[in-house]
C-alpha atoms as a PDB file:
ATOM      1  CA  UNK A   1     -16.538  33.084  25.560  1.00  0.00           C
ATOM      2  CA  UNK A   2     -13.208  31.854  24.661  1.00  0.00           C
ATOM      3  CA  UNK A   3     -13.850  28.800  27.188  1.00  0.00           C
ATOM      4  CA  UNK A   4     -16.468  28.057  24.608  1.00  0.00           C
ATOM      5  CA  UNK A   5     -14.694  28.150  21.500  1.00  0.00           C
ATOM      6  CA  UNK A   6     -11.948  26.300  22.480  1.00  0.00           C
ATOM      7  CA  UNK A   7     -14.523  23.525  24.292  1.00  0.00           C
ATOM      8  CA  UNK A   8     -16.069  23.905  20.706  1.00  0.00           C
ATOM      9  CA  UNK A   9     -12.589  23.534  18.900  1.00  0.00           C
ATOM     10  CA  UNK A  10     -12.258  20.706  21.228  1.00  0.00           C
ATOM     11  CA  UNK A  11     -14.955  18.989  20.634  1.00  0.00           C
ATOM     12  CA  UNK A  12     -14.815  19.296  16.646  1.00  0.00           C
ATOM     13  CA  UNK A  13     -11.296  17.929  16.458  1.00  0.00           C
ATOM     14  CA  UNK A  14     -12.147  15.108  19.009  1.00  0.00           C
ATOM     15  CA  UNK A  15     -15.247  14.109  17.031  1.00  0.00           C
ATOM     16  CA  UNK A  16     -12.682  13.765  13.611  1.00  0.00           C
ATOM     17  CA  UNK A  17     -10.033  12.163  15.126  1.00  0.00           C
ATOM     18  CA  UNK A  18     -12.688   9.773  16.246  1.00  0.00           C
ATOM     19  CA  UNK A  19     -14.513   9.119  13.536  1.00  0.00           C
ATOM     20  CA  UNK A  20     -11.072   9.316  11.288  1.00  0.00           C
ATOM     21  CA  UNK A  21      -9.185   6.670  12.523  1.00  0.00           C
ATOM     22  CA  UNK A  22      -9.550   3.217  14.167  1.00  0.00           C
ATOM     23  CA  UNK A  23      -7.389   0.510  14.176  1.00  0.00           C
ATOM     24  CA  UNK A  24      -8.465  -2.909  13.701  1.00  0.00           C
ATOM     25  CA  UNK A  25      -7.252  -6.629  13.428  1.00  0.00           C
ATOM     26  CA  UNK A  26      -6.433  -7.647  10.151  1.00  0.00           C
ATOM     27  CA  UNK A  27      -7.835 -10.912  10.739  1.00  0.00           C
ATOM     28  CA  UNK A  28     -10.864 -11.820  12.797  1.00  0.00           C
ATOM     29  CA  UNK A  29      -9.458 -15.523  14.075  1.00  0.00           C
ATOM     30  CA  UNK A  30      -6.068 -17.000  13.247  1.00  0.00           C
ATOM     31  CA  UNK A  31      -3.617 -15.123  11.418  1.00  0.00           C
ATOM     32  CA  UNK A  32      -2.594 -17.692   8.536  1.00  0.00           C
ATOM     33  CA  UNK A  33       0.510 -18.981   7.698  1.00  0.00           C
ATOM     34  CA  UNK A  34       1.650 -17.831  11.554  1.00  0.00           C
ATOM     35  CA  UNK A  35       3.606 -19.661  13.906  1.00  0.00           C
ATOM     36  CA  UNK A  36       3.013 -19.355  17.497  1.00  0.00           C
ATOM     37  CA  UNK A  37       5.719 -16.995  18.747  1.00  0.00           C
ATOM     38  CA  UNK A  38       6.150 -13.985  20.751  1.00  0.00           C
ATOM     39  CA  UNK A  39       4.902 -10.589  19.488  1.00  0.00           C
ATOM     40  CA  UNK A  40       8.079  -8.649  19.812  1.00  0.00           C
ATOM     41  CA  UNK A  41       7.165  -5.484  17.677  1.00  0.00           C
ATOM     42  CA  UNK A  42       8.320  -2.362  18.027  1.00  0.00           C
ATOM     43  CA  UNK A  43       7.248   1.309  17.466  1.00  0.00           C
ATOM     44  CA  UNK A  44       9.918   4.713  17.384  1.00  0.00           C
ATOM     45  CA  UNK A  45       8.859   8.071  18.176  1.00  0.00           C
ATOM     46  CA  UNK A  46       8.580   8.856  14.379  1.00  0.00           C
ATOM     47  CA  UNK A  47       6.586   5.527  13.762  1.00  0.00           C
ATOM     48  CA  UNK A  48       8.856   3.358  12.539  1.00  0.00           C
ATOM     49  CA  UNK A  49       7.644  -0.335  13.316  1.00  0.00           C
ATOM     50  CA  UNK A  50       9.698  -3.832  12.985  1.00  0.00           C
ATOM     51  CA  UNK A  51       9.116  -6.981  13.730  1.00  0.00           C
ATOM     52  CA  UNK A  52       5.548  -6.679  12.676  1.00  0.00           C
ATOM     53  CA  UNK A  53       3.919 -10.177  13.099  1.00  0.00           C
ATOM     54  CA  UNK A  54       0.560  -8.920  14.085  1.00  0.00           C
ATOM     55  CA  UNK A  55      -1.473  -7.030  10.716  1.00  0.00           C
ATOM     56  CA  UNK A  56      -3.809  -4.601  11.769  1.00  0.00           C
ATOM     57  CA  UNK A  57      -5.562  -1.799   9.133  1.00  0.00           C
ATOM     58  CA  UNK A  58      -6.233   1.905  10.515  1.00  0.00           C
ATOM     59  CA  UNK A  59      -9.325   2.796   8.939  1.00  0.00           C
ATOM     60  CA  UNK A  60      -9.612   6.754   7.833  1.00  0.00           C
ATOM     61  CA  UNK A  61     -13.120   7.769   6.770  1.00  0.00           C
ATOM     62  CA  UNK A  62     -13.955  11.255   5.579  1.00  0.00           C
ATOM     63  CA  UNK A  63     -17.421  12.386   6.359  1.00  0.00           C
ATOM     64  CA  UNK A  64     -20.428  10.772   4.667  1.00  0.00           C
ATOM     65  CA  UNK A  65     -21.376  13.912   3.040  1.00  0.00           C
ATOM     66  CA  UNK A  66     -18.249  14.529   1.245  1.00  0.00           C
ATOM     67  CA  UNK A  67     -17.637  10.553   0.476  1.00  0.00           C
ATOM     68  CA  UNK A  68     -16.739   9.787  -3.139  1.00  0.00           C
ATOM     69  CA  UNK A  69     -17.154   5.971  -2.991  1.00  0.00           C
ATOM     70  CA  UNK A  70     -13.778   5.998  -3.691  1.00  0.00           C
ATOM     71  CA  UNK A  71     -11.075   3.637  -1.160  1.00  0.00           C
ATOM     72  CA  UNK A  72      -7.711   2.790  -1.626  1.00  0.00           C
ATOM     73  CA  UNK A  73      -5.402   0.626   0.734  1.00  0.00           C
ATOM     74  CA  UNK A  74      -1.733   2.465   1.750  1.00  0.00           C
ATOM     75  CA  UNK A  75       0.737   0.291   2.175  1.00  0.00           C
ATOM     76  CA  UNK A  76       4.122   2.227   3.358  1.00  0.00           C
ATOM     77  CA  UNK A  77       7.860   0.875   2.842  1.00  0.00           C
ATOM     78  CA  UNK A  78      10.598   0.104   5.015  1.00  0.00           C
ATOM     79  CA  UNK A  79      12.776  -2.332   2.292  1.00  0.00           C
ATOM     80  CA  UNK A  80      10.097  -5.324   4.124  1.00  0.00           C
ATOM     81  CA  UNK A  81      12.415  -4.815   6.895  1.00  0.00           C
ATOM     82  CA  UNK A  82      10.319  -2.088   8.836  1.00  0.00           C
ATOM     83  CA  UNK A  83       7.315   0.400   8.571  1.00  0.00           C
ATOM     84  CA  UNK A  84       7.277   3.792   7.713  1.00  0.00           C
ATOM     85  CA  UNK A  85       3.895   4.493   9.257  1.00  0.00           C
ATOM     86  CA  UNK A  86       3.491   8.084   9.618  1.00  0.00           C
ATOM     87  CA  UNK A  87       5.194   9.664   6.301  1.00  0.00           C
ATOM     88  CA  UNK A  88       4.132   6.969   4.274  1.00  0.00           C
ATOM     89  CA  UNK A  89       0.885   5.731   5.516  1.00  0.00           C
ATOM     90  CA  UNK A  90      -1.152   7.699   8.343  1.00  0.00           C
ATOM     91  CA  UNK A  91      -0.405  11.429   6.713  1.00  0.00           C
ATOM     92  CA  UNK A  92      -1.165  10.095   3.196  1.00  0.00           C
ATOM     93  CA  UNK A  93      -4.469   9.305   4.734  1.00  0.00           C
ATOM     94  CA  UNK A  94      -5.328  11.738   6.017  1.00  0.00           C
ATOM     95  CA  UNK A  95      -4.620  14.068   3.015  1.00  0.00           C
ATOM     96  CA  UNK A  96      -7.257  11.400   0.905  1.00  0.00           C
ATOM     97  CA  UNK A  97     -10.018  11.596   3.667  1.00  0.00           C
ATOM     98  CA  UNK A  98      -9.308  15.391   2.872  1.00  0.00           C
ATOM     99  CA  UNK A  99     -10.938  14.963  -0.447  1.00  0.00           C
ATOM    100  CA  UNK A 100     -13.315  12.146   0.311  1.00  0.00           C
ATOM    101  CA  UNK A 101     -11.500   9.367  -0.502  1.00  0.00           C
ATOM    102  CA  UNK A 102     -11.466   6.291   2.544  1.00  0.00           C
ATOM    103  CA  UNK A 103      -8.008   5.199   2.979  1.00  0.00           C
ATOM    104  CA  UNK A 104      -6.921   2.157   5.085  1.00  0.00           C
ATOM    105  CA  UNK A 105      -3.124   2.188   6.922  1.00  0.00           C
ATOM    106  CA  UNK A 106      -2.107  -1.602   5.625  1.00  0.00           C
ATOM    107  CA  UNK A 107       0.467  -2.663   8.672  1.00  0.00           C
ATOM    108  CA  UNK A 108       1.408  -5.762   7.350  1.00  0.00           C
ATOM    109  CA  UNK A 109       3.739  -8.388   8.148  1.00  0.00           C
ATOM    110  CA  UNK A 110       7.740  -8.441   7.852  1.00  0.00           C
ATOM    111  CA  UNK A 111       8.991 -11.347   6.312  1.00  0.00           C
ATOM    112  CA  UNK A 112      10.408 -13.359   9.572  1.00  0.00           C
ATOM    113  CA  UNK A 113      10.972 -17.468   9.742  1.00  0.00           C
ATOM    114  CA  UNK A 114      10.395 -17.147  13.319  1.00  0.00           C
ATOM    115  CA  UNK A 115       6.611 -16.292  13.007  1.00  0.00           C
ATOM    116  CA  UNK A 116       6.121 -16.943   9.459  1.00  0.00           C
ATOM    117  CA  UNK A 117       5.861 -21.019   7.878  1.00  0.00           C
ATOM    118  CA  UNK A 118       6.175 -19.251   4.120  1.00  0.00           C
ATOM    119  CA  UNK A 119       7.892 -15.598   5.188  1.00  0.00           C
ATOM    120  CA  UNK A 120       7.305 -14.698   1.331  1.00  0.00           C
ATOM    121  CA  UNK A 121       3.634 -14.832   0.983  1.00  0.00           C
ATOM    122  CA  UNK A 122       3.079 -13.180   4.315  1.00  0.00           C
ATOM    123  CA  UNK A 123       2.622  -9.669   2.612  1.00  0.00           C
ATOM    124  CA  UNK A 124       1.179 -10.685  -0.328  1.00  0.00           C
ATOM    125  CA  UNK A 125      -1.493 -12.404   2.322  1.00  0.00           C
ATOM    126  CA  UNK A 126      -1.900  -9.194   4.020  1.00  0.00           C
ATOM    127  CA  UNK A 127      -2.491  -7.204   0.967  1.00  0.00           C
ATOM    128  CA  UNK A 128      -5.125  -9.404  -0.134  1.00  0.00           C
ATOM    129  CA  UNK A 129      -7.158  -9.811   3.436  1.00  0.00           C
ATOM    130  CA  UNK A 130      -7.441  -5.883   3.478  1.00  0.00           C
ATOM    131  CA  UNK A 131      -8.744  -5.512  -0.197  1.00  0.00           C
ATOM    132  CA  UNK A 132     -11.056  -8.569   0.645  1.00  0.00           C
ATOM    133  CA  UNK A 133     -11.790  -6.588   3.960  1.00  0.00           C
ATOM    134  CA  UNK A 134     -12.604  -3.508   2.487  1.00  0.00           C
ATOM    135  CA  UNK A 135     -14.799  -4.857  -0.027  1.00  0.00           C
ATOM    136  CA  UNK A 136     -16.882  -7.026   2.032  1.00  0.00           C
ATOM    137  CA  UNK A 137     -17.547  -3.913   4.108  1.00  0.00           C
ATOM    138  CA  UNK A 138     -17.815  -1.616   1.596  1.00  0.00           C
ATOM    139  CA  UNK A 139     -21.529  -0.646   2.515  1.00  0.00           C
ATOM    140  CA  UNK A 140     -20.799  -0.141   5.969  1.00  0.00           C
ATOM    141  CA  UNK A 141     -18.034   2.119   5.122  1.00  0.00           C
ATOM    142  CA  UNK A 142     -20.009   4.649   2.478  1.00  0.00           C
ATOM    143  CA  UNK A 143     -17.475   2.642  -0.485  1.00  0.00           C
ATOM    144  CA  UNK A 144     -18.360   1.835  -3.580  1.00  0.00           C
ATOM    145  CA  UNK A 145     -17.192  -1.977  -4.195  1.00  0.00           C
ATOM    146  CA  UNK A 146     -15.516  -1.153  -7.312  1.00  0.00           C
ATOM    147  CA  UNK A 147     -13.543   1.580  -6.476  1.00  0.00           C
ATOM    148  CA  UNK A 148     -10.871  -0.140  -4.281  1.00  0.00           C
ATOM    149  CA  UNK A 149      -7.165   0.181  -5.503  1.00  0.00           C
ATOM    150  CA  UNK A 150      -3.974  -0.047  -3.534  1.00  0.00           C
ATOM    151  CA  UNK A 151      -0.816   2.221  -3.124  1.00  0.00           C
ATOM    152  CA  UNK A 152       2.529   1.422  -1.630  1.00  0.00           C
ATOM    153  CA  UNK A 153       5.648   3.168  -1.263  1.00  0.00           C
ATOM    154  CA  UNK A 154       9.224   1.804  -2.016  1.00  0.00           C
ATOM    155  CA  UNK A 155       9.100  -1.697  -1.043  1.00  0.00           C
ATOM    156  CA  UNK A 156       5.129  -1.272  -0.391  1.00  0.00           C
ATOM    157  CA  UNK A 157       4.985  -0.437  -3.914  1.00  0.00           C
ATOM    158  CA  UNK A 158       6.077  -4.022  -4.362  1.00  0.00           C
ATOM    159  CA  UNK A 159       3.517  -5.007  -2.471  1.00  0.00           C
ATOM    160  CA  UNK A 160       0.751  -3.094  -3.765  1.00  0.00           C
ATOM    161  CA  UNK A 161       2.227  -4.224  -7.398  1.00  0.00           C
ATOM    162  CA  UNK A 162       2.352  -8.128  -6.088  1.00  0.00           C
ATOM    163  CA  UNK A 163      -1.636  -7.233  -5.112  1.00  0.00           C
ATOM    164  CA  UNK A 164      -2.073  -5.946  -8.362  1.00  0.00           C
ATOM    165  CA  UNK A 165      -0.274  -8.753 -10.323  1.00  0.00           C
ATOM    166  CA  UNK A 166      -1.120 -11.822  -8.342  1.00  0.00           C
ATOM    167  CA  UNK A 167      -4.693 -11.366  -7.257  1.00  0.00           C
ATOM    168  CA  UNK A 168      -6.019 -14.728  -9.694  1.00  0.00           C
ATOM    169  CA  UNK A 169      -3.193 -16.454  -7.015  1.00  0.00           C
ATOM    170  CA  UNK A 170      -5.311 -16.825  -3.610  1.00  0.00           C
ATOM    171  CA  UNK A 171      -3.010 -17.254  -0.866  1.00  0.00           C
ATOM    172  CA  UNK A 172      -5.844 -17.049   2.110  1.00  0.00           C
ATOM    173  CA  UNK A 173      -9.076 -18.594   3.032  1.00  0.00           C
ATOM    174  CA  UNK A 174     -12.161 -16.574   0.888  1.00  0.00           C
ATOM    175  CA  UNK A 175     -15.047 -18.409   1.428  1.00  0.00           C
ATOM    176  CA  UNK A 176     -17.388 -16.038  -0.267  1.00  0.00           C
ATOM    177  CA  UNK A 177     -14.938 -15.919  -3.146  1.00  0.00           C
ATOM    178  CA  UNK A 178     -14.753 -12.211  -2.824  1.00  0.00           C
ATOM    179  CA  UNK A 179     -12.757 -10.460  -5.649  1.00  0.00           C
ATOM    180  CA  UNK A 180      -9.194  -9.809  -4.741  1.00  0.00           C
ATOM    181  CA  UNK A 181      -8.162  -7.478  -7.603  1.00  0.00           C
ATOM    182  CA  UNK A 182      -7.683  -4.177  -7.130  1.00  0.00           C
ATOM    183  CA  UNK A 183      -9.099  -1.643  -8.912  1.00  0.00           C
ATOM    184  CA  UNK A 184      -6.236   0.894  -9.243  1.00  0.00           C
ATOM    185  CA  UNK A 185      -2.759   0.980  -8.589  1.00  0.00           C
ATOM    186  CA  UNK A 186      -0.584   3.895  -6.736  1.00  0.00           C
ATOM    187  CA  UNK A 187       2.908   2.959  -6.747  1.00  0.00           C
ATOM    188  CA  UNK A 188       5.097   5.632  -5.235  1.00  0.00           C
ATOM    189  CA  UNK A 189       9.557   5.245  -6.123  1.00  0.00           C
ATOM    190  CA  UNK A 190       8.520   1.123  -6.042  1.00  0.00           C
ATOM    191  CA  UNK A 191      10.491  -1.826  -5.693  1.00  0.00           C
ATOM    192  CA  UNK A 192       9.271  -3.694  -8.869  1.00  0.00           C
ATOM    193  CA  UNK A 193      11.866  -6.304 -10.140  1.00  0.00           C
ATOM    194  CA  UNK A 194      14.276  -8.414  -8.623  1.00  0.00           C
ATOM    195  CA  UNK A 195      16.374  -8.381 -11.438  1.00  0.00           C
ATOM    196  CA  UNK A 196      20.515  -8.053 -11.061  1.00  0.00           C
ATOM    197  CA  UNK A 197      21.285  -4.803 -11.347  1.00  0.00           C
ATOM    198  CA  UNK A 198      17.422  -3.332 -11.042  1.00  0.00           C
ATOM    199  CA  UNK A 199      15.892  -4.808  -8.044  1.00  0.00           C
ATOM    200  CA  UNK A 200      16.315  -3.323  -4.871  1.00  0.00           C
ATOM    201  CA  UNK A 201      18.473  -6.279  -3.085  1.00  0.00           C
ATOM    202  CA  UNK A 202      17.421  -5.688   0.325  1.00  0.00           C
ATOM    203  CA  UNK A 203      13.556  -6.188   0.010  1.00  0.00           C
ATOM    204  CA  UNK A 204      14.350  -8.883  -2.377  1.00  0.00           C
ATOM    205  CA  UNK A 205      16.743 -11.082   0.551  1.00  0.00           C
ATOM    206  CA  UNK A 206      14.117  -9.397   3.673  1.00  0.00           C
ATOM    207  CA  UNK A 207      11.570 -11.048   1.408  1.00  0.00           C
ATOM    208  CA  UNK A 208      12.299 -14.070  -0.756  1.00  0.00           C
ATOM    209  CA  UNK A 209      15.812 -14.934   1.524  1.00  0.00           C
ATOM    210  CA  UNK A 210      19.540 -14.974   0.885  1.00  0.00           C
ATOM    211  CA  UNK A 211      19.577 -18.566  -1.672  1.00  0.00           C
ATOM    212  CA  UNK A 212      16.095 -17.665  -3.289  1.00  0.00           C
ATOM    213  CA  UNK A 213      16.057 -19.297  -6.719  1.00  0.00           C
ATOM    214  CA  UNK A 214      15.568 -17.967 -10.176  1.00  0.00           C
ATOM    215  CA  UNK A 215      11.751 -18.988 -10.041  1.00  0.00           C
ATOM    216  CA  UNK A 216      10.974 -17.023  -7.092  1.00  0.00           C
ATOM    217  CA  UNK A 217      12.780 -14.121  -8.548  1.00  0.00           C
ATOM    218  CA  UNK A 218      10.477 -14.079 -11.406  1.00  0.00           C
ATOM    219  CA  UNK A 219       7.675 -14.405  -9.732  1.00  0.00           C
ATOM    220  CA  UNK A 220       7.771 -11.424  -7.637  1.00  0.00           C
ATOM    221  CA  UNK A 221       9.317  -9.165 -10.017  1.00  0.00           C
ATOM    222  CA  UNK A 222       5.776  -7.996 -11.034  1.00  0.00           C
ATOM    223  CA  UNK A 223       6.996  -6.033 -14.754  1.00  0.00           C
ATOM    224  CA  UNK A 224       6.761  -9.683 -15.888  1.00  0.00           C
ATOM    225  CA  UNK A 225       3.728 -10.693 -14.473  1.00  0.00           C
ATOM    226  CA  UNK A 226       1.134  -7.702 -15.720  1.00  0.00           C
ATOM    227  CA  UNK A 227      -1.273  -8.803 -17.715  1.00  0.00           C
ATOM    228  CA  UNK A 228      -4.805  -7.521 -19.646  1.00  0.00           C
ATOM    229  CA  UNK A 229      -6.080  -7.778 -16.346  1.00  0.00           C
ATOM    230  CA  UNK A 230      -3.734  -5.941 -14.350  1.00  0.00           C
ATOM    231  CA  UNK A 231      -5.508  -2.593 -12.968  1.00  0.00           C
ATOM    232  CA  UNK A 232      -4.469   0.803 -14.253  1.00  0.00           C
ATOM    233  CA  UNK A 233      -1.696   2.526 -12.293  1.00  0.00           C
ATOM    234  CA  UNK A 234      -0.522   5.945 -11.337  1.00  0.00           C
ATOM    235  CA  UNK A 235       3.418   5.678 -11.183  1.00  0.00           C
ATOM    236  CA  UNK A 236       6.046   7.947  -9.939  1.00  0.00           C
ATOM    237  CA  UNK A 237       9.724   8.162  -9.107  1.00  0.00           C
ATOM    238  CA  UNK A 238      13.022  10.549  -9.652  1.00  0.00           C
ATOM    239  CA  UNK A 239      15.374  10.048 -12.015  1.00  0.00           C
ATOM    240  CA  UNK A 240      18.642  10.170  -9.465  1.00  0.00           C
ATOM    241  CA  UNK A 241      16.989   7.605  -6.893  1.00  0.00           C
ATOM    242  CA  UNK A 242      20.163   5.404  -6.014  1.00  0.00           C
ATOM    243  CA  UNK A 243      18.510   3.037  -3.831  1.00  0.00           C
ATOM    244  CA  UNK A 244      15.356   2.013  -5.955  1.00  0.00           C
ATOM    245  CA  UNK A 245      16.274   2.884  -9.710  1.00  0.00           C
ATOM    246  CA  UNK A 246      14.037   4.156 -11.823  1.00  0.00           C
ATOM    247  CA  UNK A 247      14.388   1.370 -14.534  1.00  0.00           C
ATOM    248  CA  UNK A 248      11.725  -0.153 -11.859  1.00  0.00           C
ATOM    249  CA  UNK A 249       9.186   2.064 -12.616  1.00  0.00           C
ATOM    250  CA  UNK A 250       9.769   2.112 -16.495  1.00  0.00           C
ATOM    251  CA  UNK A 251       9.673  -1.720 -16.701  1.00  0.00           C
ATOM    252  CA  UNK A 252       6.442  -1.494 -15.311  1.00  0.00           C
ATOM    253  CA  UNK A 253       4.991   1.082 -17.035  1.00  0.00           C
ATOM    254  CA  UNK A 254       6.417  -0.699 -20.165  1.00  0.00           C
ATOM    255  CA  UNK A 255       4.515  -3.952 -19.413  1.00  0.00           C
ATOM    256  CA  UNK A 256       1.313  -1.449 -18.673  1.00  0.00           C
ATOM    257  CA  UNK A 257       1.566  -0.343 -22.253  1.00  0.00           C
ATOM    258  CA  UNK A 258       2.203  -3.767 -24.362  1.00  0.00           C
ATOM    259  CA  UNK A 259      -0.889  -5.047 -22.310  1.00  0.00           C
ATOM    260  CA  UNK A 260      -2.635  -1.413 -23.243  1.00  0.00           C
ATOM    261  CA  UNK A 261      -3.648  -0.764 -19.394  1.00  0.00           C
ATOM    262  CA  UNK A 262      -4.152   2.914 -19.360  1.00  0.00           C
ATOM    263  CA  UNK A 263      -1.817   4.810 -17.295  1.00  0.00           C
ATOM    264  CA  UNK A 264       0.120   7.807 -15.997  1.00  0.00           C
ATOM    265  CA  UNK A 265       3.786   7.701 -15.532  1.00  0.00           C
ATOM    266  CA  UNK A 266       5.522  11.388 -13.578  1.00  0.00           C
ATOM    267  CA  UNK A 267       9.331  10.821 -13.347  1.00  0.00           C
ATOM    268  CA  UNK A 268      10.743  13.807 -12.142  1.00  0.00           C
ATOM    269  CA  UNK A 269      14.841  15.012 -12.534  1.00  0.00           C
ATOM    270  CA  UNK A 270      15.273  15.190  -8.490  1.00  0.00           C
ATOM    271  CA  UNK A 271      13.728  13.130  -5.592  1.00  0.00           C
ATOM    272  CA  UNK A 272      15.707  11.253  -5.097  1.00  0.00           C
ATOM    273  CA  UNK A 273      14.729   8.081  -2.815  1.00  0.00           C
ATOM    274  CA  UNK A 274      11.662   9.304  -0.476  1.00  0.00           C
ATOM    275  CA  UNK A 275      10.956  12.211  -2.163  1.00  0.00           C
ATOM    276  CA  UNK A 276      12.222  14.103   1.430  1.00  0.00           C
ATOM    277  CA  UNK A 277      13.041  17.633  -0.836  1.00  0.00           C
ATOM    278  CA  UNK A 278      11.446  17.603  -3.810  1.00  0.00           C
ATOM    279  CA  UNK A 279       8.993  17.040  -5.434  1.00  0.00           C
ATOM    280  CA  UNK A 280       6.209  18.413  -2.525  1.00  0.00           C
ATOM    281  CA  UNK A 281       3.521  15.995  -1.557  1.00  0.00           C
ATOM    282  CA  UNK A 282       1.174  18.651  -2.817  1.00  0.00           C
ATOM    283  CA  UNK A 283       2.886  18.309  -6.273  1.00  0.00           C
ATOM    284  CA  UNK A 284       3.220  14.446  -7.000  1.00  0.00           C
ATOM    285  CA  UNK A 285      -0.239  14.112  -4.768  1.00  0.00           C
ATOM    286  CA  UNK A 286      -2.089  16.407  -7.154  1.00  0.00           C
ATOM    287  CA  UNK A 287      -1.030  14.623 -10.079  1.00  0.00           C
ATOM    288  CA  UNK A 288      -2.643  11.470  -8.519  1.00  0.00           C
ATOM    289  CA  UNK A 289      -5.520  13.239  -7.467  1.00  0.00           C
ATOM    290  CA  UNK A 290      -6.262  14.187 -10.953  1.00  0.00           C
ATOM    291  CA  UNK A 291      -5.353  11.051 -12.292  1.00  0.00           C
ATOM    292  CA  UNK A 292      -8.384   8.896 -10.155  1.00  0.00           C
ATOM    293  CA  UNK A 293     -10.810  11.815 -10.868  1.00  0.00           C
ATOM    294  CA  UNK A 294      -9.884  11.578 -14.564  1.00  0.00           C
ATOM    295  CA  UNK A 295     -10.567   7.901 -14.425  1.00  0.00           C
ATOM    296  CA  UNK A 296     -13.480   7.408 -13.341  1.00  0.00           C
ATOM    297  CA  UNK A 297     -12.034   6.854  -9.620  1.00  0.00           C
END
């Protein structure tokens, strides 16, 4: 008898895992904007990845009977220097395929001269291909088309801002002219300005370089790029984050509001950067939750 229920157990938990996640090229041919090089990436026991020159997107799909139509795109942070995969990407997705929400594990590429001919659209690239990705298989996937957004943490958050800022700028081959906009934001303690004294100056040299100029700077700090057509966004960050301030988040939110995108905004006293102590997932997760069910997502 107990043979059984564990073969049972077994097979239940094999059948999710299965059916949960599946990792997939990025890109069906060339990867664009790549220079031939060696793939020299590398993976720690906690899932930390550099040297990521290879995209991929780990596709977590609750099951069809509990599917809200709903999808969103995690991009994790790492300062665009490395990956945090598993606290900030596979576990989020998991919790979302919990409440029948799809979520797709965005491993995109670190900006790198040696396999990159423009290192600082490389990301922004990848961002787009998996929103283009997801929508074009939207169907196949139990999604509904215009339910997509995007969340990134820390320096994904600039990413998944940069997606939600730049999406009218097409930096990849779209034949079918497939919308690239998101339809939500997440942004989780994000890099979003590369302002002196604001911006988080590691993502901004691992990105744009050491000698950027004031242009580029601009451009990628994303408060001063939202616009009426900018998607809603949930935000949150602490208060006594030292490594990403929270100005970031309020400059944002700021730029939400004098465009009159509706959105939510949790700062909370302690977190510091990562959120490691406090607040829970369950208590800044909830808050999002509520916030996509409230609108309309």
């Amino acid at each position: 008898m107990l043979r059984f229920v564990f073969l049972s157990l077994f097979f239940c938990i094999s059948t999710f895992v299965s059916i949960a996640q599946q990792e997939i090229p990025l890109y069906a041919g060339a990867i664009p904007n790549a220079k031939e090089a060696t793939n020299e990436e590398k993976r720690t026991a906690s899932q930390i990845v550099s040297n990521v020159s290879v995209p991929t997107l780990s596709v977590f799909l609750p099951p069809k009977d509990k599917a809200t139509g709903t999808a969103v795109v995690i991009c994790p942070g790492g300062g665009y220097g490395v990956l945090v995969t598993k606290r900030e990407g596979y576990d989020v997705a998991e919790e979302f395929t919990k409440r029948g929400i799809a979520a797709f594990v965005l491993k995109y590429r670190l900006p790198n001269e040696r396999t990159m001919i423009d290192p600082s659209i490389g990301p922004l690239q990848d961002a787009q291909q998996a929103i283009k990705t997801v929508r074009e298989r939207a169907a196949e996937w139990s999604i509904n088309p215009q339910k997509i957004g995007i969340m990134g943490f820390s320096a994904g958050g600039h990413l998944a801002s940069t997606a939600g800022t730049h999406f009218e700028r097409t930096v990849l081959p779209n034949p079918q002219g497939t919308s690239l906009r998101p339809d939500f934001l997440v942004l989780v303690y994000p890099v979003i300005s590369f302002a002196d004294g604001v911006g988080h100056k590691g993502s901004g040299v691992n990105l744009l370089g050491k000698n950027t100029s004031a242009e580029q700077l601009t451009r990628y700090s994303n408060d001063l790029q939202v616009t009426q057509n900018t998607p809603p966004a949930f935000i949150t960050h602490a208060s006594d984050d030292t490594v990403v301030p929270v100005k970031n988040s309020l400059l944002f939110y700021e730029a939400l509001q004098k465009n009159r995108i509706l959105s939510d905004l949790h700062i909370y006293a302690k977190g510091e950067h990562g959120y490691l102590k406090t607040p829970s997932f369950d208590e800044w997760f909830g808050r999002c939750l509520h916030w996509l069910n409230t609108s309309g997502f």
